[in-house]
Structures are given as C-alpha cells and as structure tokens.
Protein backbone atom coordinates (compact mmCIF):
# COMPACT_ATOMS: atom_id res chain seq x y z
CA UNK A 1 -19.98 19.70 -16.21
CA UNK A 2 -17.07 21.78 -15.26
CA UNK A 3 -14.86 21.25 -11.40
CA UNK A 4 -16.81 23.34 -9.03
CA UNK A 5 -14.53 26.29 -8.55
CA UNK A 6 -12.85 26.82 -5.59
CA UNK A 7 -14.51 29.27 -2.45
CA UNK A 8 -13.11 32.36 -2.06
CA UNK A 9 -10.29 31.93 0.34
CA UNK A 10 -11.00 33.42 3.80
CA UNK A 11 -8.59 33.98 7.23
CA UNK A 12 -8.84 31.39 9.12
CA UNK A 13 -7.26 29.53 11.57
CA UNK A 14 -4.27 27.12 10.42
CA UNK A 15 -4.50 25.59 13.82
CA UNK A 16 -5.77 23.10 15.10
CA UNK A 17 -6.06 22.03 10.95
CA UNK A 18 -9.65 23.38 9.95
CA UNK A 19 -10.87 19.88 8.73
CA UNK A 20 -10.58 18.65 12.52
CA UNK A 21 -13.39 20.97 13.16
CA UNK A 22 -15.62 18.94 10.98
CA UNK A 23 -16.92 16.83 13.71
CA UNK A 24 -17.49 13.39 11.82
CA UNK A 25 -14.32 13.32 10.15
CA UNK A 26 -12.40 14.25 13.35
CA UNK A 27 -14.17 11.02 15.23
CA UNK A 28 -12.91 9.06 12.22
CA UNK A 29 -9.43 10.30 12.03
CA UNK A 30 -8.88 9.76 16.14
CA UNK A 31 -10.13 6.42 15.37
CA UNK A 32 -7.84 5.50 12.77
CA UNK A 33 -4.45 5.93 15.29
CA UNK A 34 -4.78 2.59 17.13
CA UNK A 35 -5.52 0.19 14.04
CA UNK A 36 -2.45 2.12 12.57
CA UNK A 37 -0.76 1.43 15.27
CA UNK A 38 -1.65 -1.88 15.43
CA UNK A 39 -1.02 -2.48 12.11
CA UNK A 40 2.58 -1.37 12.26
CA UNK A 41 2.92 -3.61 15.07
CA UNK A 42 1.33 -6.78 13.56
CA UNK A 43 4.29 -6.14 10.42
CA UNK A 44 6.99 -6.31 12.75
CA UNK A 45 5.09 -9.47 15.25
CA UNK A 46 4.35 -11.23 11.67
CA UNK A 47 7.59 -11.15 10.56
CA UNK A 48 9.27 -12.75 13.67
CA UNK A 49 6.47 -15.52 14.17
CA UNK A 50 7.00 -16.73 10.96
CA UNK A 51 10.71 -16.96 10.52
CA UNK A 52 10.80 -18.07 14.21
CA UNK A 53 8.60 -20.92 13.46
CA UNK A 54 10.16 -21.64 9.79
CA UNK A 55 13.41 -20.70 10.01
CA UNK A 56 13.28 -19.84 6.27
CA UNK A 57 13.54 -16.21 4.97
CA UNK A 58 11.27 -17.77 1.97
CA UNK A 59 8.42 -18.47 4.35
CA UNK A 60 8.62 -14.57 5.20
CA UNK A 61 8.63 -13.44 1.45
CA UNK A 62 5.50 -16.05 0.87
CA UNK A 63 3.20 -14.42 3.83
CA UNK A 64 3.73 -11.09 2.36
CA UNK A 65 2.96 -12.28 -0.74
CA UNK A 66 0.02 -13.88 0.49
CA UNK A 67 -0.83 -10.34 1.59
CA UNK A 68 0.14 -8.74 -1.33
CA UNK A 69 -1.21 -10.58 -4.14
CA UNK A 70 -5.09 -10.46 -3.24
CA UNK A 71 -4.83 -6.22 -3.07
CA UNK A 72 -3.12 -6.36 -6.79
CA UNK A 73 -5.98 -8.48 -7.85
CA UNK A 74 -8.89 -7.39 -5.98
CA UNK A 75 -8.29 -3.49 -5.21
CA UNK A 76 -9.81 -2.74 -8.69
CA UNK A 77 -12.81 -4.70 -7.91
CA UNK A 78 -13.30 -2.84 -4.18
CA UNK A 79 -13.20 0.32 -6.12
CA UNK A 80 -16.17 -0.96 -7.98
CA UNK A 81 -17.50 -1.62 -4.70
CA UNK A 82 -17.10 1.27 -3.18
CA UNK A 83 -18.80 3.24 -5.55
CA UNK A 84 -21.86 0.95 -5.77
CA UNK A 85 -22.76 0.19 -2.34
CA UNK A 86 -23.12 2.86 0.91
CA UNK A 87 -19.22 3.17 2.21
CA UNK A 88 -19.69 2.87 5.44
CA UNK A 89 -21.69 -0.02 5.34
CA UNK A 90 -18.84 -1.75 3.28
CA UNK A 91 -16.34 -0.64 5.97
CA UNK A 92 -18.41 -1.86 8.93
CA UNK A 93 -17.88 -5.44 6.96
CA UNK A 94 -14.41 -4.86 6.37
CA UNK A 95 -12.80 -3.21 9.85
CA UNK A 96 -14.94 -6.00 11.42
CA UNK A 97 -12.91 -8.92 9.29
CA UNK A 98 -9.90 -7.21 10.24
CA UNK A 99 -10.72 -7.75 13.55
CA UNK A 100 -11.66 -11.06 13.40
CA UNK A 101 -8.72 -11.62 11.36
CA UNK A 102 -6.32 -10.57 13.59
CA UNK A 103 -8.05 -11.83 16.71
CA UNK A 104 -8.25 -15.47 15.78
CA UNK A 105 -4.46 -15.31 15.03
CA UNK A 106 -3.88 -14.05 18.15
CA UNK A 107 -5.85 -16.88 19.86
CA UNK A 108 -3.76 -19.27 17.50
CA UNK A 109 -0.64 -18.14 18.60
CA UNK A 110 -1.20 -17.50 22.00
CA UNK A 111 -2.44 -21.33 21.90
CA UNK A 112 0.64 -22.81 19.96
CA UNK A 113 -1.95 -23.36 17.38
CA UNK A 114 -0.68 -21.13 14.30
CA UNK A 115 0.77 -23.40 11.74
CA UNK A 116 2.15 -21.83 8.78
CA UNK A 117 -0.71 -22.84 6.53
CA UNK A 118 -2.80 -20.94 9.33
CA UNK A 119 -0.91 -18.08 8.78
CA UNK A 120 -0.83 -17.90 5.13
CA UNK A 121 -4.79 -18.09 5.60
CA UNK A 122 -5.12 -15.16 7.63
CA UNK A 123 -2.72 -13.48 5.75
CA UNK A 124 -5.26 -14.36 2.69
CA UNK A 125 -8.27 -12.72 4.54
CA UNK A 126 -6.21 -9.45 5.43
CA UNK A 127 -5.33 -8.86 1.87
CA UNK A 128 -8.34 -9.44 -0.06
CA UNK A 129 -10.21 -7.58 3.07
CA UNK A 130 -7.93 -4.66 2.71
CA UNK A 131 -8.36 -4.27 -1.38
CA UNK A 132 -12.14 -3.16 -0.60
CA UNK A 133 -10.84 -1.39 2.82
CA UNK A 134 -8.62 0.80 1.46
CA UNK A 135 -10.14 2.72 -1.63
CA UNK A 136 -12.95 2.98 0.62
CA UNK A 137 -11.43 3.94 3.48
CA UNK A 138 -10.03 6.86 0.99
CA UNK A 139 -13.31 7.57 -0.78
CA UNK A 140 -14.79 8.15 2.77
CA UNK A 141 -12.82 11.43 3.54
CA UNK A 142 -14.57 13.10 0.46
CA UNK A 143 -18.12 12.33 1.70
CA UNK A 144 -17.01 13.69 5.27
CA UNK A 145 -15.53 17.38 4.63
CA UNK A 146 -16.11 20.17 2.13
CA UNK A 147 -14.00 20.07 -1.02
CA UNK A 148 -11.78 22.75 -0.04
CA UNK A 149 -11.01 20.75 3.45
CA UNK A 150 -9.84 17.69 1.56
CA UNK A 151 -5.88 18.25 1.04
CA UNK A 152 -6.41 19.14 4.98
CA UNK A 153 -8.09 15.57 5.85
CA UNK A 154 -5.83 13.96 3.95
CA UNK A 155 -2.03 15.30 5.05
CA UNK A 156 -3.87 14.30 8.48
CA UNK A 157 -4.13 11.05 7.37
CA UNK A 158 -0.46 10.53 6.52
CA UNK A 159 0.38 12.19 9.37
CA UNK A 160 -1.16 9.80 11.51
CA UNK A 161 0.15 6.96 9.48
CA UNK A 162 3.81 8.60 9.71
CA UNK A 163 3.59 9.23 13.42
CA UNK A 164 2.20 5.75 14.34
CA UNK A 165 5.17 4.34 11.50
CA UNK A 166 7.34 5.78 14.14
CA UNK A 167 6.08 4.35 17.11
CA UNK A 168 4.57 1.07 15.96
CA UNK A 169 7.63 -0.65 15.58
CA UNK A 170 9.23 -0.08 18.84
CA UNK A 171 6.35 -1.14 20.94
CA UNK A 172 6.07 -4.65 19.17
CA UNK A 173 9.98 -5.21 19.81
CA UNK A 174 8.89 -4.60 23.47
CA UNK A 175 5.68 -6.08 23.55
CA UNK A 176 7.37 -9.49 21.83
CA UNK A 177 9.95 -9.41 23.91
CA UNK A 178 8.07 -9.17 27.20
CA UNK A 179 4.84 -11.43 26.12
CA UNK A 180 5.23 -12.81 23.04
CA UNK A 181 3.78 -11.97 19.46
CA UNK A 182 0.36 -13.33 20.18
CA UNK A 183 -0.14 -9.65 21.89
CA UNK A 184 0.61 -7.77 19.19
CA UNK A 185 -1.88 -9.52 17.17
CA UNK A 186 -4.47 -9.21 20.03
CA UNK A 187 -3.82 -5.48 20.58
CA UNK A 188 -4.79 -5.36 16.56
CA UNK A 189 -8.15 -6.87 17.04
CA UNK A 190 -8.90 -4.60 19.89
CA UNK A 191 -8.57 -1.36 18.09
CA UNK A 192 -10.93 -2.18 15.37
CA UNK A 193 -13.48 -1.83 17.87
CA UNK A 194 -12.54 1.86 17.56
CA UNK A 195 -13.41 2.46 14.12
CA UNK A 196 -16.33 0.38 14.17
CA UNK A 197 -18.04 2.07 17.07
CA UNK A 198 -16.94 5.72 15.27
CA UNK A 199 -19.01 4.18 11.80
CA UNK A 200 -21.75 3.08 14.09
CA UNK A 201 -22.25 6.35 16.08
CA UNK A 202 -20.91 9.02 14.16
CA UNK A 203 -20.62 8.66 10.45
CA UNK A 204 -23.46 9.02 8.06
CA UNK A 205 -24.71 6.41 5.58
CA UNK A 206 -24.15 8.56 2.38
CA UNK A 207 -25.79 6.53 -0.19
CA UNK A 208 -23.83 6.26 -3.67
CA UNK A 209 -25.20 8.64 -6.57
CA UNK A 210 -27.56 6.81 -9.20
CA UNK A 211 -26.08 4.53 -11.77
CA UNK A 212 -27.16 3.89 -14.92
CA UNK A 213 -30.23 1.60 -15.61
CA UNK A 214 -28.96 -1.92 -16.11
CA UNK A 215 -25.28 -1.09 -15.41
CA UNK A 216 -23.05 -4.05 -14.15
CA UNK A 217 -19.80 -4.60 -12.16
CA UNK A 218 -17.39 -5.53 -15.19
CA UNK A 219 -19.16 -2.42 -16.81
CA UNK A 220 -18.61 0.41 -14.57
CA UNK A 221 -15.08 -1.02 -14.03
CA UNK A 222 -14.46 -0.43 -17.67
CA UNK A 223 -15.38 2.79 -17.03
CA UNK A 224 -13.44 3.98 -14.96
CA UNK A 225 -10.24 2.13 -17.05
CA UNK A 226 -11.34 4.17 -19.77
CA UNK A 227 -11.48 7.37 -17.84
CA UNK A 228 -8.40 6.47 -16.28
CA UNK A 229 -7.16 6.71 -19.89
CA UNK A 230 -9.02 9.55 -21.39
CA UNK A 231 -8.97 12.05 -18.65
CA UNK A 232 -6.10 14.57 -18.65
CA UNK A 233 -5.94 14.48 -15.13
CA UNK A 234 -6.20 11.23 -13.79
CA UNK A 235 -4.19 10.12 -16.76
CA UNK A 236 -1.26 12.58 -15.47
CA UNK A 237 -1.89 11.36 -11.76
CA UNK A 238 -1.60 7.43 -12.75
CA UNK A 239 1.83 8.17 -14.95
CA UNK A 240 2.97 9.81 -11.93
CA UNK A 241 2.15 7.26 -10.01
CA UNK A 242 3.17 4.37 -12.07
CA UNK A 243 6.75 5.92 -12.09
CA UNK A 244 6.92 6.64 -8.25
CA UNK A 245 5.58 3.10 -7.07
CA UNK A 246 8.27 1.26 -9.92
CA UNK A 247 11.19 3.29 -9.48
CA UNK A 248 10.64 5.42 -6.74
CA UNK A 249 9.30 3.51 -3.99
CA UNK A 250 10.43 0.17 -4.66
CA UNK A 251 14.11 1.12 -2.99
CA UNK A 252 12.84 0.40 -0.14
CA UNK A 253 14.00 -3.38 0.63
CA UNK A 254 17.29 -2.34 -0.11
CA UNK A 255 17.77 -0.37 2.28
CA UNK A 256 20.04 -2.83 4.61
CA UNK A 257 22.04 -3.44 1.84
CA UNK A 258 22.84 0.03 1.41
CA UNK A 259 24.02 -0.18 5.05
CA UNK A 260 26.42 -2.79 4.59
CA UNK A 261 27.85 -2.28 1.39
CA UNK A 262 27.84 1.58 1.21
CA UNK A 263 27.68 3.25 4.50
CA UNK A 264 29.08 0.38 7.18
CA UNK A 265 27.00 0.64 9.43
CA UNK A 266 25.15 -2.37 11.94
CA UNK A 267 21.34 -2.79 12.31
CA UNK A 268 21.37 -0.21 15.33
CA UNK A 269 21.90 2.39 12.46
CA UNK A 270 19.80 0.38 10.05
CA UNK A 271 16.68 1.06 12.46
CA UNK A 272 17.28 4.65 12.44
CA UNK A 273 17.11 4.60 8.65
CA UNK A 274 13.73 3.23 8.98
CA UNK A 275 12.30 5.37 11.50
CA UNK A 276 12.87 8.72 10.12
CA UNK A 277 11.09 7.50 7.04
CA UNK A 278 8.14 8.06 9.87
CA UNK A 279 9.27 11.46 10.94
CA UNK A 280 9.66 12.70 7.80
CA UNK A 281 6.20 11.75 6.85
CA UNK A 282 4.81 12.99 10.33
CA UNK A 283 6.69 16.32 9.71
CA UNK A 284 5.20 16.57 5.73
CA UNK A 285 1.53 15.81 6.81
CA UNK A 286 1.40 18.28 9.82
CA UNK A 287 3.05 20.95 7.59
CA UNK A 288 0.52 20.62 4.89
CA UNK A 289 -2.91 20.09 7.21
CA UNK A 290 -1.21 23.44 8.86
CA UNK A 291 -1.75 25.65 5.34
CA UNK A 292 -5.70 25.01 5.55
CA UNK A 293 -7.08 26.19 2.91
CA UNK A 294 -3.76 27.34 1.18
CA UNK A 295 -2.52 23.64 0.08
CA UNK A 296 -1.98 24.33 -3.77
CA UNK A 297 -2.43 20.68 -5.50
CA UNK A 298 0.47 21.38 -8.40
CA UNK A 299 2.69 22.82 -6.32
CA UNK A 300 2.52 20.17 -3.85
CA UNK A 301 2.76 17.46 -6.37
CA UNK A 302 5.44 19.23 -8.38
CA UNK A 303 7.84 20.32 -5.81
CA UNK A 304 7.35 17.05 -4.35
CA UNK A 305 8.22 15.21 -7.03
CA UNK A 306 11.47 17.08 -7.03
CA UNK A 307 12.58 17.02 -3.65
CA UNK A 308 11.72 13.23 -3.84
CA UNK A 309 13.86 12.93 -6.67
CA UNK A 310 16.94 14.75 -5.52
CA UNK A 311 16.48 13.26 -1.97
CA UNK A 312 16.14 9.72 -3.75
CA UNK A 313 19.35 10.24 -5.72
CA UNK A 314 21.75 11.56 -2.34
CA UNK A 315 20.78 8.34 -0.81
CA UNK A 316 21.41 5.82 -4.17
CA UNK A 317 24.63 7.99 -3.84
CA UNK A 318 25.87 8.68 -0.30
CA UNK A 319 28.37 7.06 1.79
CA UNK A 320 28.12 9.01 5.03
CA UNK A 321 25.30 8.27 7.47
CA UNK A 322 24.82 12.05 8.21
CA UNK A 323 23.87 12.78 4.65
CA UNK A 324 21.98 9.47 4.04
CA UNK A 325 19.34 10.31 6.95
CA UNK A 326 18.49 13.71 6.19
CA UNK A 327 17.87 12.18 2.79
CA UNK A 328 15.34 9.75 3.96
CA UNK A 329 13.43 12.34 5.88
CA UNK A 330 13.44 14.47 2.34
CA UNK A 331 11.68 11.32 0.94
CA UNK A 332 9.35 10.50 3.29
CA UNK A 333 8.35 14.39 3.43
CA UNK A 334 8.13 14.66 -0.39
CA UNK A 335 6.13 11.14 -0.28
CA UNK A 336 3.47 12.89 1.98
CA UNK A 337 3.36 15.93 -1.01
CA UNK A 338 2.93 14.04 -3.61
CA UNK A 339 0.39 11.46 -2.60
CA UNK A 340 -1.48 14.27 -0.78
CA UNK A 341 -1.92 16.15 -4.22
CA UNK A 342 -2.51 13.00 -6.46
CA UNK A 343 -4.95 11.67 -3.76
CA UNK A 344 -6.77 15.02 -3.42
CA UNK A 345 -7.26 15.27 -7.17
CA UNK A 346 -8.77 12.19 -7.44
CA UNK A 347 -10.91 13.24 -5.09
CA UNK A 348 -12.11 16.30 -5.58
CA UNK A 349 -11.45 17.04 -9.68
CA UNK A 350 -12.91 13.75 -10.89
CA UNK A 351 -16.60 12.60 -11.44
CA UNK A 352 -17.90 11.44 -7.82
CA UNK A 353 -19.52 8.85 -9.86
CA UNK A 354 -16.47 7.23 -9.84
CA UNK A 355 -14.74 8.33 -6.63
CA UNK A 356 -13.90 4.35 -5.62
CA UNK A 357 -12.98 2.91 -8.74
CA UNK A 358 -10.24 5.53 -9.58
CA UNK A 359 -9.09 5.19 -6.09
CA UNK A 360 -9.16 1.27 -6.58
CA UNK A 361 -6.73 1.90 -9.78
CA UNK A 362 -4.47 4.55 -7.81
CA UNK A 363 -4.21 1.80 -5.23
CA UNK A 364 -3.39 -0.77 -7.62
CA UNK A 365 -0.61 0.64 -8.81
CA UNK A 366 1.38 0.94 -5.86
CA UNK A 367 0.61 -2.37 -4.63
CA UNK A 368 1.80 -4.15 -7.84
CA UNK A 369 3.78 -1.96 -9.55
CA UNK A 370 6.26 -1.36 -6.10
CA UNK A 371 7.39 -5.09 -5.94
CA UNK A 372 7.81 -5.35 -9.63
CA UNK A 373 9.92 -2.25 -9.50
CA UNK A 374 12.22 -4.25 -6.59
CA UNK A 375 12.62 -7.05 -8.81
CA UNK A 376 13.75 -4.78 -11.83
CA UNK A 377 16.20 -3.39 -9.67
CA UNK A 378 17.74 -6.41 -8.49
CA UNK A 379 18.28 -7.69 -11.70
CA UNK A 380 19.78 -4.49 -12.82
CA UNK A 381 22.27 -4.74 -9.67
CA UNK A 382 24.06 -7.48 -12.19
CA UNK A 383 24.81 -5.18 -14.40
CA UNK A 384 24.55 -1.62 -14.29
CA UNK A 385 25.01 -1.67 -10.51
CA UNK A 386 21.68 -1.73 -7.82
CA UNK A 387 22.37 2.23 -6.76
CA UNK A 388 23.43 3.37 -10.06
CA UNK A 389 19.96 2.10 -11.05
CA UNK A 390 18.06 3.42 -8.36
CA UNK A 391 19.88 6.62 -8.91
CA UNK A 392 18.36 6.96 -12.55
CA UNK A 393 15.31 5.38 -11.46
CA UNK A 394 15.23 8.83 -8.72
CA UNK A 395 15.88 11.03 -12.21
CA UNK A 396 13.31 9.43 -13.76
CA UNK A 397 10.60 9.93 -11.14
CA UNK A 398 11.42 14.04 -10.75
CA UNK A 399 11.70 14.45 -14.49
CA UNK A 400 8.42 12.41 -15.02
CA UNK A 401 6.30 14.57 -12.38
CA UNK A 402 7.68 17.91 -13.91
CA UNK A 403 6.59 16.91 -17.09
CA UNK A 404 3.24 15.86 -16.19
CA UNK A 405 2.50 19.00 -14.24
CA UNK A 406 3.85 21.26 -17.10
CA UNK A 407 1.47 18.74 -19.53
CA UNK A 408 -1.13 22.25 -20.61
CA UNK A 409 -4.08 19.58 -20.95
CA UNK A 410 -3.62 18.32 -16.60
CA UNK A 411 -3.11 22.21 -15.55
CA UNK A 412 -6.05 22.92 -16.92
CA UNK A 413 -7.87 20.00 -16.06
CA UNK A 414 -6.67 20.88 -12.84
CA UNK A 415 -7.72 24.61 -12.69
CA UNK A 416 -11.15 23.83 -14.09
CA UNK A 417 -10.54 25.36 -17.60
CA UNK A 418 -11.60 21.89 -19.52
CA UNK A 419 -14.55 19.33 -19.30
CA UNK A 420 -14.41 17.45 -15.96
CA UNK A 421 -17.05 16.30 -13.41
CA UNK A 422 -16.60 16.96 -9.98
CA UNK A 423 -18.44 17.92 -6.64
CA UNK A 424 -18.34 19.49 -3.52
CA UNK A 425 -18.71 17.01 -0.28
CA UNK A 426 -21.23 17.02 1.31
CA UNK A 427 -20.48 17.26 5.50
CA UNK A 428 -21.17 20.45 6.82
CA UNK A 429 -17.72 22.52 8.63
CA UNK A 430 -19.08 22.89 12.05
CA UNK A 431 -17.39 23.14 15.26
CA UNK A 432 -20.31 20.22 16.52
C-alpha cells in the first residue's frame, strides 16, 4: 500500500494557520499553553527546592535523572501503548497523574513536608508518566487533522512550547521569589485540569486499527524495531535524529561555560542566551504553521539541518555576545524545522498501525541519546578541547541530514514512489 498522495493544493488562507480551524485540535492546542507553562515553571521551582534544601549540585543532577531515566526506559513501551489502546483514554490517565503528581508536591512543600526522597519519588512518577504521555500526546495530532494539516498542527505545537520556553522561566523567578516554590508546583496541577476537561468534552475516542490475532506487547514492539530498521524513511529520520540528539543537542549544558570561558560575560547575559533559544523556536513554528499547506517535509528537514549546523558551529566558535545570540536563535529556529519534518513523516508516511511505537523510538532517542552525547563531550574537553568538539559534532549533524535527504531510497519513500503504508486522518477541516 502506497502513501496516500497529497490533495491538490488550493488558495487558502495562511492565517490564522488552517489547522486551527479544525475545531478539536484547536481546543487541544489552547489547552496545551498552561501545562507548558507550568511545566517550564516547575524546571526552574525544581531546581531551586532541591539545591536549597541539599545544598549539593549532585542532588540536582540525581532528580533529573530520576526524571530522565524512566522516559529512556519506558518511552518505547508507551509507544506500544499508544498504538494498542484508544489515545485519549491513555491521556486522560496520564494528564491526570501529572496532576496529581505535581499537586501533592505542592502540598509537600507548601507543608515543609518534601524530603528529598519525596522528591525523587515524584520525580519517578513524572518520568515514567511522561514516556506514555508524550508519544501519545504526538500520535494524537494525526487522529485530529487531515494529513495535509499535520506539518501545520505540529509547528503550532513548538510554537507554543517555544513561546511558553520564553515566558515560563521568568514567572517562576517571580512567583518563588514572592511565595515560594510550592506555587509553582500548584499552578502545574491546576492546568492539567485544562487538558483533561478539552479530552473529556471535545476530543473523540478514535479507537486503534485491528491488530493481528494473538499479537502481544513484546511482539508489536519488535515490530516496529524492525521497521524502524527496514524502512527507508524512518530509517533516514532515526539517523538524523540519533546524530542531532548526540551531537547536536547535547551542547546545551554547556552553555554557561561558554559564557565564562569564551565570551565573559555574568549570568544576566547567560539568561539571555537561554531565552532566545525560546524566541527562536516561537519565531520557526509560527513561520512554518503560516505556509499552510505549502510546508515541504525535505526542504524543511534539509535546510534545517544546515542552518542548525552552521548556527551550531558560530556559537562552538564565537567570542562576541552579538554573534553568539543570533546564533542561538538560528538553532532554536532550525530545531523547530527539523523536528517539524521528522515528526510529520512519522506521522503521516508511515503505517498508522504503528503511529505510537515509532513515535515511542523517535522519543527515545532524544531522551537518551542527548545526555550521553553531554558526557562524550565532556570527556572530549580533555583532549581535543569541549568547543572544538562541539564544533565537529555541528559538522557532523549538517553533513549527516544532507546525506540522508539526498539518500534516493528516503526521497522516494518520501514522495510516495516506493512501498509504504500510510493514511489520511481522520477529523474533518471545519470551521465548527
């Protein structure tokens, strides 16, 4: 069974985006903003309660990687999920948790109640929560607009993430400042109630196609590794991806010592560098919901790639604030291109079948492959020097994504031209 070929392209309005006039998916997306923002501000609140309460920059590192560790090992297993049970049913579980999560640390810090091995337990719940969350929050989109519409939905999506990114953090410096973390964490349980009532209400409870008679879990996860493997496409997008989480993203943490060692500069200038990650990414995902229907998947992955890679390689390099920053706003816009395109493919080019597991690998990859690529890094710093390294690892990621999409077997995966499954969605575009 062959892609369904894309409609014939039609004038339409760019603005407001076109998938915003799909009314289910525009409830969900206005939904999403507060537990985005919320979530920003829980990082930052998290952060200071527990190095305020430890002291110990080691106690920090060990909540993330109490929130880290469960998405490595579980996101796989919430793809699997995600395509055997109805997705918003599993995200009715899941957003609720959250909730919960983040209200009963709220109530334990607001009580002088949150020990650290309280913490570490939440921190538990939000991580293995979020491994079935997130590939099927991302599934979801598919189910709500037509395949054409889902490049749109998506650059929303990071745009929302981007714009809250920018935002988030600020309010929780004011917010712990003025009442203490314990708000932060409160505000976070309140805005599930958002989504929830959205999934109640609005979304419908698209049942997962048909599997095969007596298939099991560890089976149809195999599956979907072997696809993974054997598929042009998704084989290009994971490669891509694999590169971009280990030596692309994973420059992140050094970004304050980049500040001190190469451009001078105190942490007034350091939270600049951070923000305009956020604009950036606010200014990629409105750009791209704006072209409608005229998103092109290989051009937005390949030029992308490239502007991520040159942008990547000014800041391993600079050592002048004004050329650093413009540099970070070139990677977070490039960011939003290329996860837009590799999201979108898996998405719309694959078998729907197996929608949720592929996400589930796509997510795994950043999620382990990003701190490995930080610890690779720092032990090159010892010898070939940390920006030298990241500067090859920014080579590596453009020459790696222009490779891929000149591969002949992924363009014509992607064009339709060899065997794939795929399917339209199934939400009708109505102004309702």
């Amino acid at each position: 069974m062959t892609p369904t070929p894309e409609p014939v392209a039609t004038p339409e309005r760019r603005w407001p985006p076109p998938a915003l006039r799909v009314r289910p998916f525009r409830w969900y997306w206005a939904a999403q903003w507060p537990t985005l923002l919320g979530t920003w501000m829980q990082v930052v609140a998290l952060g200071y309660l527990v190095y305020q309460r430890t002291g110990s920059t080691t106690a920090v590192a060990a909540v993330a990687a109490a929130d880290g560790i469960p998405s490595v090992i579980l996101s796989l297993a919430g793809g699997v999920l995600a395509d055997r049970l109805p997705r918003r049913r599993i995200l009715l579980v899941t957003q609720s948790l959250l909730g919960v999560s983040a209200g009963t640390l709220a109530i334990l810090v607001a009580t002088n109640h949150a020990s650290f091995v309280a913490i570490l337990i939440v921190a538990i719940v939000f991580g293995a929560t979020d491994a079935a969350d997130l590939p099927t929050r991302q599934a979801l989109v598919a189910d709500l607009v037509e395949r054409h519409l889902v490049v749109n939905a998506v650059a929303l999506g990071a745009a929302a993430m981007s714009a809250t990114r920018i935002v988030g953090p600020s309010v929780a410096g004011l917010l712990i400042g003025f009442a203490g973390p314990s708000v932060c964490f409160g505000f976070l349980a309140v805005a599930y109630l958002a989504p929830i009532v959205v999934l109640l209400k609005v979304i419908p409870d698209v049942h997962p196609l048909p599997r095969q008679a007596g298939a099991t879990a560890w089976g149809e996860l195999v599956a979907g590794l072997r696809v993974a493997m054997a598929d042009p496409l998704v084989r290009g997008v994971v490669i891509v991806a694999s590169v971009l989480a280990f030596c692309g993203v994973s420059y992140m943490p050094f970004l304050p010592v980049l500040a001190k060692t190469q451009l001078h500069v105190g942490p007034e200038a350091l939270g600049i560098m951070y923000s305009v990650g956020g604009v950036g990414g606010l200014v990629g995902g409105l750009a791209i919901a704006s072209m409608g229907r005229g998103a092109g998947r290989l051009q937005l992955m390949l030029v992308g790639g490239v502007v991520y890679a040159a942008s990547l390689f000014v800041v391993a390099h600079g050592a002048v604030l004004g050329m650093t920053l413009p540099a970070l706003v070139g990677i977070s816009f490039a960011f939003v291109a290329v996860s837009t395109s590799m999201t979108t493919l898996l998405q719309t080019d694959t078998d729907p079948a197996l929608r949720g597991r592929l996400l589930g690998i796509y997510a795994t990859i950043f999620a382990g492959l990003q701190p490995l690529g930080t610890v690779a890094y720092g032990l090159m710093a010892h010898s070939v020097g940390l920006f030298n390294a990241i500067g090859v690892g920014a080579l590596l990621v453009g020459a790696t994504t222009v490779l891929v999409v000149a591969t002949p077997s992924f363009r014509a995966r992607v064009s339709g031209l060899s065997p794939g499954r795929a399917g339209p969605a199934a939400a009708p575009d109505t102004l309702a």
